[in-house]
N, C-alpha and C. Protein backbone atom coordinates (compact mmCIF):
# COMPACT_ATOMS: atom_id res chain seq x y z
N UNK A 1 -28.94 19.33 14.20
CA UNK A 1 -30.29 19.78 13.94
C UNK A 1 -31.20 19.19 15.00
N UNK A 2 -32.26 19.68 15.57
CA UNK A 2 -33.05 19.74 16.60
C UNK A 2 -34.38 18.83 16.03
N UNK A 3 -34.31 17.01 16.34
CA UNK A 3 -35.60 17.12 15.75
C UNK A 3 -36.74 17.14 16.39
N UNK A 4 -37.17 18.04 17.22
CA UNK A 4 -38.75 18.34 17.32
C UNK A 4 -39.03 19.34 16.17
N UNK A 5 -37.99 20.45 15.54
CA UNK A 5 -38.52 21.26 14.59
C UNK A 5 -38.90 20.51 13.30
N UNK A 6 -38.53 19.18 13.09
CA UNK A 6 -39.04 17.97 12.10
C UNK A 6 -40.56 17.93 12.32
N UNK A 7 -40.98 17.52 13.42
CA UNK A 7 -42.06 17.03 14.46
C UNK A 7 -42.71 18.44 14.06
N UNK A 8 -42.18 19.43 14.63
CA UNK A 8 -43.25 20.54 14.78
C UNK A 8 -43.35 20.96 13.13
N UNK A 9 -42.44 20.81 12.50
CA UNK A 9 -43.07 20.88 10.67
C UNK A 9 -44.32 20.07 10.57
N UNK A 10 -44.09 18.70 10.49
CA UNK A 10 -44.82 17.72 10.21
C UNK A 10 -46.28 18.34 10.65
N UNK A 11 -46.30 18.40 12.16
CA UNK A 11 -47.83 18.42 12.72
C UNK A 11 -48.45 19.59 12.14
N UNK A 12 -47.40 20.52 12.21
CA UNK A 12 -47.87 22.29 12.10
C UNK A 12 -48.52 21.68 10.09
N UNK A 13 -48.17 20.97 9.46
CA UNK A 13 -48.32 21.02 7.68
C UNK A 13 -49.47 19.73 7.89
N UNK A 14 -49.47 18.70 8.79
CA UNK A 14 -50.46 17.99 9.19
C UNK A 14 -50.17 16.68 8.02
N UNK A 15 -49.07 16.46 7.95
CA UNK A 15 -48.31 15.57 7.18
C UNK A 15 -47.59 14.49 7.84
N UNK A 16 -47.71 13.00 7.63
CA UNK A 16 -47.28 12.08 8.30
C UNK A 16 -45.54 11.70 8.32
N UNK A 17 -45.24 10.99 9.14
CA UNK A 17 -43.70 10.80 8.59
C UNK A 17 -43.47 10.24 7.94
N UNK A 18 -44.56 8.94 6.79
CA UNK A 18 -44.44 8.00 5.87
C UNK A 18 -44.34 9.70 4.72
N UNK A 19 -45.11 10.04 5.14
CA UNK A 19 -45.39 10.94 3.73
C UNK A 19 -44.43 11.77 3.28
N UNK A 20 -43.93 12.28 4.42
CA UNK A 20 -42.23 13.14 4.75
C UNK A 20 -41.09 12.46 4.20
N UNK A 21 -40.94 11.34 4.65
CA UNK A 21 -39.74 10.50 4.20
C UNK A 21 -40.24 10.17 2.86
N UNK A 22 -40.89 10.01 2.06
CA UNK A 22 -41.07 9.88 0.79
C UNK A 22 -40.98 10.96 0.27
N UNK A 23 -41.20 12.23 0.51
CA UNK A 23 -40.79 13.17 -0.30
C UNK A 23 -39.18 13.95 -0.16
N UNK A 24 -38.84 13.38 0.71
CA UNK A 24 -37.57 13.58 1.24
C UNK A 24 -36.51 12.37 0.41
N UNK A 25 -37.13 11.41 -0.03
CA UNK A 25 -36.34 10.00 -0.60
C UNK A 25 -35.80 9.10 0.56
N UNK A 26 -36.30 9.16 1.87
CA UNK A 26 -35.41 8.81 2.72
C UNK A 26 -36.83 7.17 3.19
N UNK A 27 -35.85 6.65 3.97
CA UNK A 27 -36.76 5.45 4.47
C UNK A 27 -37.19 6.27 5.51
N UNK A 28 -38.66 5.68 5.90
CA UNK A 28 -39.52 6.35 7.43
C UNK A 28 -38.66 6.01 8.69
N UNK A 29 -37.99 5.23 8.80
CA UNK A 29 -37.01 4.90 9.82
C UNK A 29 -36.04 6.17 10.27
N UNK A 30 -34.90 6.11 8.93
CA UNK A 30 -34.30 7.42 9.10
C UNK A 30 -34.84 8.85 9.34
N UNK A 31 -35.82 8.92 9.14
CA UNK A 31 -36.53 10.33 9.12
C UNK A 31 -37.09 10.21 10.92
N UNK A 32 -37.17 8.81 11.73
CA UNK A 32 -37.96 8.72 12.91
C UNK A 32 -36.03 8.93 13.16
N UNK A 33 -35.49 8.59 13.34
CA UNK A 33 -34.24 8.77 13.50
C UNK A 33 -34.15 9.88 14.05
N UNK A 34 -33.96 11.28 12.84
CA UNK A 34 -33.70 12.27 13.03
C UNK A 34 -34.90 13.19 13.81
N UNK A 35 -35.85 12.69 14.02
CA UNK A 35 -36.61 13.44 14.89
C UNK A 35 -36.37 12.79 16.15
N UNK A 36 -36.16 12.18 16.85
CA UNK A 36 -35.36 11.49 18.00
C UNK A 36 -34.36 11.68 18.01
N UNK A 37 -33.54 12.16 17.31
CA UNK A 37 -32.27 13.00 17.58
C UNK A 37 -31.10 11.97 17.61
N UNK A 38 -31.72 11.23 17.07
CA UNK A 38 -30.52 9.89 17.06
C UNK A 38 -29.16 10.12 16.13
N UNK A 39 -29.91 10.33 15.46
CA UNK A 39 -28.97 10.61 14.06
C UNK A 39 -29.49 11.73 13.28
N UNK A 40 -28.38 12.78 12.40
CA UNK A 40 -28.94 14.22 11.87
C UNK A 40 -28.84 13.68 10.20
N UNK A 41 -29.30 15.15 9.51
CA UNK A 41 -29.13 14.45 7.93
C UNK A 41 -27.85 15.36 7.90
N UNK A 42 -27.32 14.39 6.69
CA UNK A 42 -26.31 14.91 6.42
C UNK A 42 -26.11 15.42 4.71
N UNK A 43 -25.12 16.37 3.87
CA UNK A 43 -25.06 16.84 3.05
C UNK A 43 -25.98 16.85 2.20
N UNK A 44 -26.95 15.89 0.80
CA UNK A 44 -27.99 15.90 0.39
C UNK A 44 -28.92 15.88 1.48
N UNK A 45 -29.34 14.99 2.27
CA UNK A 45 -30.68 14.89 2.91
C UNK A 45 -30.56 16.09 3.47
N UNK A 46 -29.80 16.60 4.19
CA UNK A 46 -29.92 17.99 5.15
C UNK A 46 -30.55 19.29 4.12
N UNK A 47 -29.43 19.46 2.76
CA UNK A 47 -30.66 20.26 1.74
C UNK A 47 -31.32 20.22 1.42
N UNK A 48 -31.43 18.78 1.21
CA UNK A 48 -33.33 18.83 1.05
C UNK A 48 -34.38 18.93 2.00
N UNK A 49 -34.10 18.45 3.24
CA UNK A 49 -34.98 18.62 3.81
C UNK A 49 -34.69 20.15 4.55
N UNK A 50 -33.95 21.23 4.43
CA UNK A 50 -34.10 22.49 4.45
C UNK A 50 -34.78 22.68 3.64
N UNK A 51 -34.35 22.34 2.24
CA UNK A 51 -35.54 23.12 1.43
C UNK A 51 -36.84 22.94 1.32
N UNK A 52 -37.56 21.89 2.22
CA UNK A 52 -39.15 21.02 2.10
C UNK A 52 -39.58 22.18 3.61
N UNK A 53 -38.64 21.61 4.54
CA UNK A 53 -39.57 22.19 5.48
C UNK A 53 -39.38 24.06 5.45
N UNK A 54 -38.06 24.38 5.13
CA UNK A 54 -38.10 26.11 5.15
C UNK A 54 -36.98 26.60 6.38
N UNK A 55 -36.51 27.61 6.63
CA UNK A 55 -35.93 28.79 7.17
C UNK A 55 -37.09 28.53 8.59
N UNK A 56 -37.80 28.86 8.21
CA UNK A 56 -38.54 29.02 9.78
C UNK A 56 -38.43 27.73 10.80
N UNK A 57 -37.99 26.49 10.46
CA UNK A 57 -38.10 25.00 11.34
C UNK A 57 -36.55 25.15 11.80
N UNK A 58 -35.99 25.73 10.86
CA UNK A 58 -34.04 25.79 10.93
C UNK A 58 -33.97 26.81 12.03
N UNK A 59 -33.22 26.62 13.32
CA UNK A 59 -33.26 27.99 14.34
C UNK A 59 -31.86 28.10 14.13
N UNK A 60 -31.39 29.32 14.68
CA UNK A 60 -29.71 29.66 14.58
C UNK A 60 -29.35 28.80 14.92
N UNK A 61 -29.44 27.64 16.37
CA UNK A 61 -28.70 26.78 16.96
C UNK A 61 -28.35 26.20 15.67
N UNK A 62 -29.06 25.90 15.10
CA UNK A 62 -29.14 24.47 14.18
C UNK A 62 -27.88 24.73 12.89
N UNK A 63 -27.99 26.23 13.05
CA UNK A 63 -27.12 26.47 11.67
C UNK A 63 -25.85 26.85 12.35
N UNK A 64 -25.64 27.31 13.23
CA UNK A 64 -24.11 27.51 13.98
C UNK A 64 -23.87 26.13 14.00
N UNK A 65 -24.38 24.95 14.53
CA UNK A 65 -24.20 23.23 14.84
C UNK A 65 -23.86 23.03 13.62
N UNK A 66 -24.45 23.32 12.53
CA UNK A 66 -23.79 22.75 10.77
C UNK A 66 -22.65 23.65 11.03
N UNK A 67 -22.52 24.91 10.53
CA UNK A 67 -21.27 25.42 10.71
C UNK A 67 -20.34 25.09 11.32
N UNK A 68 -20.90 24.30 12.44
CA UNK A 68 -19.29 23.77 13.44
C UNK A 68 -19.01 22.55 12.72
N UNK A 69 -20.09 21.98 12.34
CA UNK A 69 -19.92 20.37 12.02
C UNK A 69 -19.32 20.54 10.49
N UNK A 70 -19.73 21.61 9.48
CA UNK A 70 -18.99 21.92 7.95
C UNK A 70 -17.37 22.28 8.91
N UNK A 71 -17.25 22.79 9.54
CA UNK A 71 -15.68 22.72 9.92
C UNK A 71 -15.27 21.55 10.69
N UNK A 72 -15.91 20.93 11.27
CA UNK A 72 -15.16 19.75 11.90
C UNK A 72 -14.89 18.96 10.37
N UNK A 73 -15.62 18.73 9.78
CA UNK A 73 -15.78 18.01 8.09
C UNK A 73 -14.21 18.79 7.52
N UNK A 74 -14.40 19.85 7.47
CA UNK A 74 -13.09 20.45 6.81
C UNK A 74 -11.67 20.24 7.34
N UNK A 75 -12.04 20.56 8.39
CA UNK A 75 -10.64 20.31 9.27
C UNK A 75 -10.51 18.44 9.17
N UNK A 76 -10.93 17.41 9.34
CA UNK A 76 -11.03 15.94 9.09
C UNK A 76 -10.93 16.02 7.46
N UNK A 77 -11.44 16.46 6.80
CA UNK A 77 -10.86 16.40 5.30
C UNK A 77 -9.28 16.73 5.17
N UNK A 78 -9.06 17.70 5.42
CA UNK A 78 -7.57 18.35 5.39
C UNK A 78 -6.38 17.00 6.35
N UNK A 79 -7.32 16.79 7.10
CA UNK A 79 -6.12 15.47 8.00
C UNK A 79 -5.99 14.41 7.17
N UNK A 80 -6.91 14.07 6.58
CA UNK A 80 -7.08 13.05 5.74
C UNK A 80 -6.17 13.29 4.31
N UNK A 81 -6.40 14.57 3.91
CA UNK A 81 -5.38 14.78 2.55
C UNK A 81 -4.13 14.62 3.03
N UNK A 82 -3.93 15.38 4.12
CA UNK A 82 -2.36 15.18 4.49
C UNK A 82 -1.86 13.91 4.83
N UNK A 83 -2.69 12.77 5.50
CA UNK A 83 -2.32 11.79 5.63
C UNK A 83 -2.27 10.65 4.39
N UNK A 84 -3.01 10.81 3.28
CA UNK A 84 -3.05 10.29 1.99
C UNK A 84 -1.68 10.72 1.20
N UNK A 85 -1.27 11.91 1.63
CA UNK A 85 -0.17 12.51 1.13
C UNK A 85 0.99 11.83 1.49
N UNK A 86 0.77 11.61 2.87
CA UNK A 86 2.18 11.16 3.44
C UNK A 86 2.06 9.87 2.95
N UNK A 87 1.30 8.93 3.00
CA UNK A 87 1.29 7.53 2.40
C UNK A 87 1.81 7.68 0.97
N UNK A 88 1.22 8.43 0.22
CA UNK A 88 1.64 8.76 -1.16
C UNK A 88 3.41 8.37 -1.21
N UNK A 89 3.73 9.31 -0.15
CA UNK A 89 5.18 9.72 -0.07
C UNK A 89 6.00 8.27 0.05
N UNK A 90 5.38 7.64 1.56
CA UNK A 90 6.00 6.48 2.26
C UNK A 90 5.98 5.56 0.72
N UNK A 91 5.15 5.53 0.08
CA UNK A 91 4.98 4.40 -1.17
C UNK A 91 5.96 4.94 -2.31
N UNK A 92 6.06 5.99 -2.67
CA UNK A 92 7.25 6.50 -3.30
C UNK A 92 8.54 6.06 -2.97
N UNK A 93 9.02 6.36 -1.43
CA UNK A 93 10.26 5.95 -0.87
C UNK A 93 10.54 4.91 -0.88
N UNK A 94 9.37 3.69 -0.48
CA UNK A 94 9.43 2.42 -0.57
C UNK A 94 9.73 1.70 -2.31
N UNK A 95 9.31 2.43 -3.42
CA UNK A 95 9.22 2.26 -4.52
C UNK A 95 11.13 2.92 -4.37
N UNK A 96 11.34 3.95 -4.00
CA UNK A 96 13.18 3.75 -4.71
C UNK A 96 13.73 3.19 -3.77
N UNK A 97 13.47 2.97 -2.96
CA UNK A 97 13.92 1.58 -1.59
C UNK A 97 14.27 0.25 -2.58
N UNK A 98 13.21 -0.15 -3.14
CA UNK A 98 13.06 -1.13 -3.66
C UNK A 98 14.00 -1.52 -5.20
N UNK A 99 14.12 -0.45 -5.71
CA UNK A 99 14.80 0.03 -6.74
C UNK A 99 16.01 -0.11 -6.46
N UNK A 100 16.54 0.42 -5.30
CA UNK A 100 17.94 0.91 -4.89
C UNK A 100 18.04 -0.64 -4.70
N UNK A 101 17.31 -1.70 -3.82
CA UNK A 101 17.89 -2.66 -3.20
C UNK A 101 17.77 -3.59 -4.60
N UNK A 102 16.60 -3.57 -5.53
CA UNK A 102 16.77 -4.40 -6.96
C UNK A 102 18.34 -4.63 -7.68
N UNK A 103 19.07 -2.74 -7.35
CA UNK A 103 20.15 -2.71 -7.98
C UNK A 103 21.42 -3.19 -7.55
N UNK A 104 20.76 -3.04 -6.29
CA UNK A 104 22.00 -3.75 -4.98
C UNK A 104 21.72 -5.44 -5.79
N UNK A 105 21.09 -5.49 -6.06
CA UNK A 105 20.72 -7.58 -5.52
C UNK A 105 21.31 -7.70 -7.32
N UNK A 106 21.10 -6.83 -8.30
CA UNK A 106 21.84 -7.44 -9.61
C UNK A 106 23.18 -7.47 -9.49
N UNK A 107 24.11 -6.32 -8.76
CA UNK A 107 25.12 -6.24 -8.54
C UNK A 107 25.74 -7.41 -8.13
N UNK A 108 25.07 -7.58 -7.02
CA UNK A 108 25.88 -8.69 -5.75
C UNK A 108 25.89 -10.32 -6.84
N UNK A 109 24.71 -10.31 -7.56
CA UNK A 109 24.15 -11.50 -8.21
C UNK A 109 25.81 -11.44 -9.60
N UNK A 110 26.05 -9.82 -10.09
CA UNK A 110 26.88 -10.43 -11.01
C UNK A 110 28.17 -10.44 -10.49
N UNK A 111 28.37 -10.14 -9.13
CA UNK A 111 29.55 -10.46 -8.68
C UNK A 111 29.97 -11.98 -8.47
N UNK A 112 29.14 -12.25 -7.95
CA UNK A 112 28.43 -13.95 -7.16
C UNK A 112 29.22 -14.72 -8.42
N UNK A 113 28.25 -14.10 -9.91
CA UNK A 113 28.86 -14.84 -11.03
C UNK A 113 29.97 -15.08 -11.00
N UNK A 114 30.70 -13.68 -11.43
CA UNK A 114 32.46 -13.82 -11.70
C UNK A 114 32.56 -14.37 -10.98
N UNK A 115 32.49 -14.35 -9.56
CA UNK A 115 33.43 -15.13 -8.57
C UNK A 115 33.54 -16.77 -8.92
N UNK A 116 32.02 -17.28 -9.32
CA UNK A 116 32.58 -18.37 -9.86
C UNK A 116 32.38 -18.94 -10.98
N UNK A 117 32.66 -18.26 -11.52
CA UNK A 117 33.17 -18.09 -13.00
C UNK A 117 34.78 -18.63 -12.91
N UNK A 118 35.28 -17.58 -12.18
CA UNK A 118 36.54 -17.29 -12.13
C UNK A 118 37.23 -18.88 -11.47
N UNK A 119 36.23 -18.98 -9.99
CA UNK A 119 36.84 -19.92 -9.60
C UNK A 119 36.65 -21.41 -10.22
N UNK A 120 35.80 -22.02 -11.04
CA UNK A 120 35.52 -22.47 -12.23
C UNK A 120 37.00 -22.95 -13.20
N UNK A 121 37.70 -21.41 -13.40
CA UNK A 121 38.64 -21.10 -14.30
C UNK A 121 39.64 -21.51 -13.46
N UNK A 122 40.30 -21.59 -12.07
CA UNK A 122 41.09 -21.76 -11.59
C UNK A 122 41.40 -23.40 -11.03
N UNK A 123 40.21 -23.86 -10.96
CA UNK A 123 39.94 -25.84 -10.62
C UNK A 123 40.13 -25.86 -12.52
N UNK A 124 39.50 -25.79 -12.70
CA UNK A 124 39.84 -26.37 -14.08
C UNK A 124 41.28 -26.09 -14.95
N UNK A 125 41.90 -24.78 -14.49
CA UNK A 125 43.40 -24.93 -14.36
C UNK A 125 44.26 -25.74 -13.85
N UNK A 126 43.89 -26.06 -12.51
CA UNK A 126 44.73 -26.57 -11.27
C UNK A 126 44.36 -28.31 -12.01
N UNK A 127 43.03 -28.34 -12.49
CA UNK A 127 42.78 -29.83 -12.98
C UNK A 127 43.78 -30.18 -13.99
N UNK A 128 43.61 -29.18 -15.62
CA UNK A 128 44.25 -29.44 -16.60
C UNK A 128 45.91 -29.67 -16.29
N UNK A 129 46.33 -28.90 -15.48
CA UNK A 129 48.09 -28.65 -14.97
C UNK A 129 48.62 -30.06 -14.56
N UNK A 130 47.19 -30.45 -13.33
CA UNK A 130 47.76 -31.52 -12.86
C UNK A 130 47.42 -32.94 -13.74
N UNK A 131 47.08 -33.07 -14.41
CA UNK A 131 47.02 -34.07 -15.14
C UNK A 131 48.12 -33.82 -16.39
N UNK A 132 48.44 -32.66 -16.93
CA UNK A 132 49.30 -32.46 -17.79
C UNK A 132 50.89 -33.08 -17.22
N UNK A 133 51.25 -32.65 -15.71
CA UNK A 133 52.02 -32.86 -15.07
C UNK A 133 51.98 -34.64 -15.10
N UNK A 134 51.21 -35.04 -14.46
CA UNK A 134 51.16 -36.39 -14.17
C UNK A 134 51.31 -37.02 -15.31
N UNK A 135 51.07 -36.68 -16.71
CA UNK A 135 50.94 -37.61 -18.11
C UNK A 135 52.27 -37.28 -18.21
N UNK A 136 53.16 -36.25 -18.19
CA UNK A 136 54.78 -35.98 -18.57
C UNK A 136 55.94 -36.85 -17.55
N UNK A 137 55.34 -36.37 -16.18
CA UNK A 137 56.61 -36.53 -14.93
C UNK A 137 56.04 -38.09 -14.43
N UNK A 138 54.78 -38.62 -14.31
CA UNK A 138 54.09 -39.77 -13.44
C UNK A 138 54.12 -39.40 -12.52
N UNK A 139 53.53 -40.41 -11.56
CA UNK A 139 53.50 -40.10 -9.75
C UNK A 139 54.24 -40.49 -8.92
N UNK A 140 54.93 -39.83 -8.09
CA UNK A 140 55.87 -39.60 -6.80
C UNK A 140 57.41 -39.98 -7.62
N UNK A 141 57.26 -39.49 -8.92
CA UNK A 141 58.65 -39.71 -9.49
C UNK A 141 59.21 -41.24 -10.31
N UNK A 142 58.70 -41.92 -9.98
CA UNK A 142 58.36 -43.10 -10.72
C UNK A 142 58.49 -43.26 -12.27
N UNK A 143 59.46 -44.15 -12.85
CA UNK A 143 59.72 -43.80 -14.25
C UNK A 143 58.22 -44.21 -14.93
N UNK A 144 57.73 -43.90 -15.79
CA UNK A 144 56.14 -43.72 -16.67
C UNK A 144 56.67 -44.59 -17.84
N UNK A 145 55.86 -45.85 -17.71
CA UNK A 145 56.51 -46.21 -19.21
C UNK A 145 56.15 -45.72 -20.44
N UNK A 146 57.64 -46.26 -20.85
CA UNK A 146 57.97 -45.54 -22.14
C UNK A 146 58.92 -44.02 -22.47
N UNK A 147 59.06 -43.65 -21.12
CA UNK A 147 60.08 -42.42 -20.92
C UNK A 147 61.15 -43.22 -20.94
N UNK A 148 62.13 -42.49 -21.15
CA UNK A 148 63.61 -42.79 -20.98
C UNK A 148 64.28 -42.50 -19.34
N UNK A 149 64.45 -43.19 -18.44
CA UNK A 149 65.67 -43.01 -17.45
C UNK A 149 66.57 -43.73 -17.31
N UNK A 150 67.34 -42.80 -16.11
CA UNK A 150 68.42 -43.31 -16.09
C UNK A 150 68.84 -44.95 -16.25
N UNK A 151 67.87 -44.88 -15.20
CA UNK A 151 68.07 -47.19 -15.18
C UNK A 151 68.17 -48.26 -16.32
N UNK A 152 67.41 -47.31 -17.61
CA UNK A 152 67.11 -47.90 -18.83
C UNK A 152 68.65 -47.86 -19.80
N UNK A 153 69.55 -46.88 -19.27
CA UNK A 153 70.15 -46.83 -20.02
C UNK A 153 71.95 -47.94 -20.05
N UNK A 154 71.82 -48.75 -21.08
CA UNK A 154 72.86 -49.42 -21.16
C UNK A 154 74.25 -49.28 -21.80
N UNK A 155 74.93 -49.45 -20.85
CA UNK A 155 76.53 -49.23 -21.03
C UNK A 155 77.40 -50.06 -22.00
């Protein structure tokens, strides 16, 4: 939007820019803004202040420039859905990523168990055996007292 047609409202209605921006809701700043061309209004402020100043301050330029700018808006909306989409997605995948690897990690965790569980079961075999052994036979063959061998026995 072109703001001298701000400027040329204002002077042509003989209305100040304090007085403009208050009926507009806007601070006097923003309204010096847009007549310096600094910055345009956008969605509310732009209808309203079409509808204060009128059709006649609005020239075609001004409305082909919204029209390009309502499609640059559309087309940047649409990038934006699609890219919210794809995040959507990436957080989904990452969510059965996470799932898949949760199920991986209970697995491995109750394997981990048995394993020593098991090996648990096999020292404590190899323990019980060898002490069972050693209380029957003794060590390195050695008579155990109170067994009977050969040496003990009298002719």
């Amino acid at each position: 939007m072109n703001g001298k047609n701000i400027i040329k409202y204002r002077e042509d209605n003989g209305i100040s820019q304090i007085e403009l921006a208050n009926e507009l809701g806007v601070a006097r700043s923003t309204l010096s803004r847009w007549e310096q061309n600094k910055t345009v209004p956008r969605g509310e402020d732009y209808d309203h202040l079409r509808k204060i100043i009128g059709d006649e301050y609005i020239t075609d330029e001004d409305l082909t420039e919204d029209k390009t700018a309502i499609e640059a808006i559309e087309v940047v909306s649409d990038r934006v859905d699609n890219i919210l989409f794809q995040v959507t997605q990436i957080e989904s995948n990452q969510r059965s990523f996470e799932n898949e690897d949760n199920k991986s990690k209970l697995k491995h965790r109750r394997i981990r168990t048995v394993a020593i569980i098991v090996t648990c079961i096999i020292i404590l075999s190899i323990v019980i055996g060898t002490w069972f052994y050693l209380m029957n036979y003794g060590f390195g063959g050695d008579i155990v007292e109170g067994s009977v061998g050969i040496e003990d026995v009298d002719d």
